[in-house]
N, C-alpha and C. Protein backbone atom coordinates (compact mmCIF):
# COMPACT_ATOMS: atom_id res chain seq x y z
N UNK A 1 71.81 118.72 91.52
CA UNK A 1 73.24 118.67 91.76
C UNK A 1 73.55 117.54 92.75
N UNK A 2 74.63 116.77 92.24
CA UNK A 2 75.14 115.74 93.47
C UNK A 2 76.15 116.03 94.42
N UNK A 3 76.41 115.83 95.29
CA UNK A 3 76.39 115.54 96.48
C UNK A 3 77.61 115.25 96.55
N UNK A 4 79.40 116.22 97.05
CA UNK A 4 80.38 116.12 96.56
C UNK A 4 81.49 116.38 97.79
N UNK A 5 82.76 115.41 97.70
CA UNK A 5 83.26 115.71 98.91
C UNK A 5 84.75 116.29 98.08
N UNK A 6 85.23 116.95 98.98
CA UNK A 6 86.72 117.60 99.09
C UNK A 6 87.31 116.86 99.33
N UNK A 7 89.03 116.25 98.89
CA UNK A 7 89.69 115.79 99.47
C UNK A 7 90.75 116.83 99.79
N UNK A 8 91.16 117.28 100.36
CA UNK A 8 92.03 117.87 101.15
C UNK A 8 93.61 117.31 101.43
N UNK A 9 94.67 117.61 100.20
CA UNK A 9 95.75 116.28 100.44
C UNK A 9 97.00 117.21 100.57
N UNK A 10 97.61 117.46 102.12
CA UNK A 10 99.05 118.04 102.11
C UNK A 10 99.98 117.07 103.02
N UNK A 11 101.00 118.23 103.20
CA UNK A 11 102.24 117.47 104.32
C UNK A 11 101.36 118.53 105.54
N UNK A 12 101.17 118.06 106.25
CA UNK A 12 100.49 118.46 107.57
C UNK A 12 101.63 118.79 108.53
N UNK A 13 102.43 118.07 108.68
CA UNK A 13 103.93 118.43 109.31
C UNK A 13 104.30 120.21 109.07
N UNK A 14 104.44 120.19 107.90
CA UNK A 14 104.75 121.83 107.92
C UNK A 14 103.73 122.75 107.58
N UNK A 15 102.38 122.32 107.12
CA UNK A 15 101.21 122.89 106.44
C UNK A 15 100.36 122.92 107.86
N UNK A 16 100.02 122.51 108.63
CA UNK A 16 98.98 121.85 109.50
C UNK A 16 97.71 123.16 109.43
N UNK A 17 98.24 124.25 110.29
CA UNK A 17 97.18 125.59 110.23
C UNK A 17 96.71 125.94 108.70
N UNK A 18 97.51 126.06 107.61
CA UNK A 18 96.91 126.40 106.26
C UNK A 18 95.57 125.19 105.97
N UNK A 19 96.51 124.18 105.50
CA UNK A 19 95.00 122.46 105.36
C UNK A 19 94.26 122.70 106.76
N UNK A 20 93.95 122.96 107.56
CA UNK A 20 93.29 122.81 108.59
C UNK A 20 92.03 123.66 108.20
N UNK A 21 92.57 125.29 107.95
CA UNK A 21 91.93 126.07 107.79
C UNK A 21 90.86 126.01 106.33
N UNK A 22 91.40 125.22 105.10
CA UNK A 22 91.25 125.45 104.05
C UNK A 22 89.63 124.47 104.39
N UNK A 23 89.79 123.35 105.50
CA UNK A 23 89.08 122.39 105.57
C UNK A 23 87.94 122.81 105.82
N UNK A 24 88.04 123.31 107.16
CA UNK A 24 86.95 124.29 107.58
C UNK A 24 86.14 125.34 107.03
N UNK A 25 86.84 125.91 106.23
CA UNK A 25 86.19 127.06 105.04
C UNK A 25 85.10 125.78 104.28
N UNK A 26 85.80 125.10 103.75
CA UNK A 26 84.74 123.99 103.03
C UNK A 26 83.52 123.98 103.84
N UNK A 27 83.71 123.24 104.85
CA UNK A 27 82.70 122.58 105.82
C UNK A 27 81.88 123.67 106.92
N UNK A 28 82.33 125.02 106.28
CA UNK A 28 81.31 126.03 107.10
C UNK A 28 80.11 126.45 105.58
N UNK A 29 80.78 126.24 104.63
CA UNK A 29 79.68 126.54 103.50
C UNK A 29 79.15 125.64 102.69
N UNK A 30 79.10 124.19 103.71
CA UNK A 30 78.47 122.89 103.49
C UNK A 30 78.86 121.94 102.84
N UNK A 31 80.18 121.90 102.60
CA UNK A 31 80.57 120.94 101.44
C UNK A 31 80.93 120.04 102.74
N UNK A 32 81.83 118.95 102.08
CA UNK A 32 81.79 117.89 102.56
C UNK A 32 83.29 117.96 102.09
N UNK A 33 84.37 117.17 103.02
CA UNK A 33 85.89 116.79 103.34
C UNK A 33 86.50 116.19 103.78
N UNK A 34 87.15 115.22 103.18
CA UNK A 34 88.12 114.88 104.19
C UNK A 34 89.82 114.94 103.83
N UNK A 35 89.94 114.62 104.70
CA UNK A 35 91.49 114.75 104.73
C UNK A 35 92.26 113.88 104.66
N UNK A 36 94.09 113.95 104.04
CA UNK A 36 95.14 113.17 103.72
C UNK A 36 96.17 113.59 103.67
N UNK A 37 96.98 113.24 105.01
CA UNK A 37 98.33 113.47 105.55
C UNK A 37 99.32 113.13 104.50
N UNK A 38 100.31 113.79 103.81
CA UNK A 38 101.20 112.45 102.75
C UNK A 38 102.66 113.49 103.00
N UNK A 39 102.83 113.76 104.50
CA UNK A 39 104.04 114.33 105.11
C UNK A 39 105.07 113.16 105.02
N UNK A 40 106.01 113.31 105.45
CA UNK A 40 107.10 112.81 105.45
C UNK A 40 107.88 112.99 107.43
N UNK A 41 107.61 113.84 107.82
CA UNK A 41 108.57 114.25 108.85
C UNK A 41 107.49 113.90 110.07
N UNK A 42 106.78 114.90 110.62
CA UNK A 42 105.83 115.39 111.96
C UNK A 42 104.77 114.56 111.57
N UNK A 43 104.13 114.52 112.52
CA UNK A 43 102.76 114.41 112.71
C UNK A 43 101.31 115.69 112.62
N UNK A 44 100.33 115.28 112.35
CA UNK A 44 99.45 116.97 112.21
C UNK A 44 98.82 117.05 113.79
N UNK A 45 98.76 118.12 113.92
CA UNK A 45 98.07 118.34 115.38
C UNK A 45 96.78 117.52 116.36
N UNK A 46 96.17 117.52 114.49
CA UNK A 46 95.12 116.68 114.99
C UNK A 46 94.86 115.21 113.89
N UNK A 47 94.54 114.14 113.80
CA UNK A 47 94.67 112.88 112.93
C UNK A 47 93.76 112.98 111.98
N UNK A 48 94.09 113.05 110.91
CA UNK A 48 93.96 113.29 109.44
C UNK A 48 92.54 111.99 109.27
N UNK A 49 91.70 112.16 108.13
CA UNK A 49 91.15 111.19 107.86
C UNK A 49 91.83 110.26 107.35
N UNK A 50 92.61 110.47 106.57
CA UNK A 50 93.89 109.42 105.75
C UNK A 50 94.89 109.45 105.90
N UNK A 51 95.64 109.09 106.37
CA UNK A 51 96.94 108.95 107.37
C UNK A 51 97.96 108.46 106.42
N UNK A 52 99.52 109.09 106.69
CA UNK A 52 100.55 108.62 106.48
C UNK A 52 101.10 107.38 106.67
N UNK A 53 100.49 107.38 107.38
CA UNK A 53 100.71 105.84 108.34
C UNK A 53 99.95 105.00 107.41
């Protein structure tokens, strides 16, 4: 089996705790993730791998 990452893609502005959490579930049962902010309004608590910006 190869070797596979998650992308993880919300509005973090109003999602932040749900995608945060969803991330972590991944990455406690070894997968691999990253993340992509594609909000419109806020910023996420903490800086996304892929940014709005």
């Amino acid at each position: 089996m190869t070797d596979r990452t998650i992308l993880v893609v919300g509005t973090y502005d109003t999602k932040d705790d749900e995608l945060t959490y969803i991330a972590q579930v991944i990455r406690a049962q070894g997968g691999g993730v990253l993340t992509m902010d594609v909000s419109v309004l806020g910023d996420p608590s903490v800086p996304t791998d892929l940014s709005k910006h």
